[in-house]
Each structure stands twice: as structure tokens, then as C-alpha cells.
Protein backbone atom coordinates (compact mmCIF):
# COMPACT_ATOMS: atom_id res chain seq x y z
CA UNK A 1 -106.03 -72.62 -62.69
CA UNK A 2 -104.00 -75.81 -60.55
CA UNK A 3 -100.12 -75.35 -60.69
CA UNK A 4 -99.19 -78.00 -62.71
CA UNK A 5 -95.43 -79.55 -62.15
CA UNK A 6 -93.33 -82.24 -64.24
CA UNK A 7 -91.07 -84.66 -63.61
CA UNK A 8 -88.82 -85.72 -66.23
CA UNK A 9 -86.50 -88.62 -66.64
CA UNK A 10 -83.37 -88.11 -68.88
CA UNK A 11 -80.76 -89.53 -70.29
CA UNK A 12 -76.87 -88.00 -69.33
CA UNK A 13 -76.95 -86.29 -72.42
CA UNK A 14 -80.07 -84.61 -71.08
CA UNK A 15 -79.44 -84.82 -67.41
CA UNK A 16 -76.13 -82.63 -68.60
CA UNK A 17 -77.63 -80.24 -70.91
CA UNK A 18 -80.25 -78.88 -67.85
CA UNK A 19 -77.50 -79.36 -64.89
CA UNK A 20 -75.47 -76.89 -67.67
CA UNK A 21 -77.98 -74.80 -68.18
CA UNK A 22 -79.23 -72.56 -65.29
CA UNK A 23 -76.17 -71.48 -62.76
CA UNK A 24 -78.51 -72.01 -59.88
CA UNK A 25 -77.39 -75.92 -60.22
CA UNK A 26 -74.20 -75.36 -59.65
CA UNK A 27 -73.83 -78.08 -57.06
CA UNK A 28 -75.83 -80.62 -59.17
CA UNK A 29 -73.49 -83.15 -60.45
CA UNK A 30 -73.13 -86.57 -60.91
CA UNK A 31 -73.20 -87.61 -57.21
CA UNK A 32 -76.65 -86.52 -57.42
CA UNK A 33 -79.56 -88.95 -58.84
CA UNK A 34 -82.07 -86.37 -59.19
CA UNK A 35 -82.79 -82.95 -58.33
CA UNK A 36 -85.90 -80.21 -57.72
CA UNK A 37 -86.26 -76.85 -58.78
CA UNK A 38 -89.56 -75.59 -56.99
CA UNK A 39 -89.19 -72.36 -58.57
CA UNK A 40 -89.82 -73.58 -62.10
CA UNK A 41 -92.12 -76.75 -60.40
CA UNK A 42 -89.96 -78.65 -62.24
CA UNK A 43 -87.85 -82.10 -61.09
CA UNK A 44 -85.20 -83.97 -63.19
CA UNK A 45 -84.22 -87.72 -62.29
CA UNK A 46 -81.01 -89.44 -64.30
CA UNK A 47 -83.02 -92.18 -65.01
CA UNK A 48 -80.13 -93.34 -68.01
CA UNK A 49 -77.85 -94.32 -64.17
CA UNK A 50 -80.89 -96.14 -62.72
CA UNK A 51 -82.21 -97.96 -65.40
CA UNK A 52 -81.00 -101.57 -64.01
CA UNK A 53 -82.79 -100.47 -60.87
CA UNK A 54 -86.48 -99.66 -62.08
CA UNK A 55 -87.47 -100.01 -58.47
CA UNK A 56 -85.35 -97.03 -57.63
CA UNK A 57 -85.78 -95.07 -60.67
CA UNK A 58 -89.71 -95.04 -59.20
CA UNK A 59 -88.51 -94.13 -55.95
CA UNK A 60 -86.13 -91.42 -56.86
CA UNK A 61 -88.92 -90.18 -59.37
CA UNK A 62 -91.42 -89.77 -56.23
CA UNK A 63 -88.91 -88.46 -53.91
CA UNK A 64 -88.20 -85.59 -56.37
CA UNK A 65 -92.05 -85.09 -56.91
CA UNK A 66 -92.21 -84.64 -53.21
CA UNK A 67 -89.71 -81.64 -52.87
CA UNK A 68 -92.15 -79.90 -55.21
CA UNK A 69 -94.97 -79.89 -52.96
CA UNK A 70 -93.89 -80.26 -49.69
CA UNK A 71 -94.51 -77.34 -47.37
CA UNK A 72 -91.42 -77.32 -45.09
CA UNK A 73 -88.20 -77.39 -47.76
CA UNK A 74 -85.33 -80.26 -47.27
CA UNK A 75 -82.54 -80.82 -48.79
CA UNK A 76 -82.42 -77.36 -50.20
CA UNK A 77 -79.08 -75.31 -51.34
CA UNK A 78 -78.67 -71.60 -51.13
CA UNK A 79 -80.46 -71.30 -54.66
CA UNK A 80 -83.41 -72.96 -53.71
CA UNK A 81 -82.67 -76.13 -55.31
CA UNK A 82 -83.52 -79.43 -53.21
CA UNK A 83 -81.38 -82.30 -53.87
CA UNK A 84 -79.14 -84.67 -51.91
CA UNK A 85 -75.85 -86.36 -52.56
CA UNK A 86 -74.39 -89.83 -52.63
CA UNK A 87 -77.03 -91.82 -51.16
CA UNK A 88 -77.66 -93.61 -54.08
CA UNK A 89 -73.45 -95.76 -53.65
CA UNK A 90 -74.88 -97.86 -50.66
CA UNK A 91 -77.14 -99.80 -53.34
């Protein structure tokens, strides 16, 4: 059977209620636009921030897609979470 993965796009509400709920994203916060969690094949985007920037909603969306599958991990923390800060303020 294909591994199947899922990116969701949330509202804070949401965005806070999974950051909150596995202790693995501790260093998720609101600095961060999106995040990956490989080990679920699972990525979360704060679409609720973005949504007067569709064009970077889509981006973000990708990007995060793209930390599920790619073979060589980036922007990965000590709990194998890949996500980036603060990149997002020069917009």
C-alpha cells in the first residue's frame, strides 16, 4: 500500500490545539508559519496568518509537503520535527 501524507491548513484555534498537543513541538510557536512531522507524515500550515497572502499560503503549503518526502532532512529539531522560524516578517 503507498504511504499516504496530509497537509492541513488551520485556523489558530487549530494551529494551537496540535502545537499543544504532542511535546515533540515544543519549539513550534508562533514565529513559525508551518511545520512537518515526518514521523506521523503529517504537515500543519497556519493558514488563518496567511490568508491575505494566498500566494504564500500555497507556497508555505508546498514547502511543508516537501519536508515529508525529501530524502536528506532540513530544517529539522532534535525531535525530528522540520520547521523554520521568522522568515515569513520580511514579507
Amino acid at each position: 500500500m503507498p504511504k499516504t501524507y496530509t497537509v492541513k491548513l488551520l485556523n489558530e484555534d487549530e494551529w494551537r490545539e496540535i502545537v499543544d498537543s504532542d511535546p515533540r513541538y515544543e519549539h513550534v510557536d508562533d514565529a513559525n508559519l508551518g511545520f512537518s512531522d515526518p514521523a506521523k507524515r503529517r504537515s500543519y500550515v497556519r493558514a488563518e496568518a496567511l490568508q491575505d497572502f494566498p500566494g504564500v499560503k500555497a507556497m508555505v503549503a508546498r514547502h511543508e509537503f516537501e519536508h515529508l518526502i525529501e530524502e536528506t532532512p532540513s530544517d529539522q529539531d532534535e525531535h525530528g520535527v522540520r520547521h523554520k522560524k521568522g522568515f515569513w516578517r520580511n514579507f
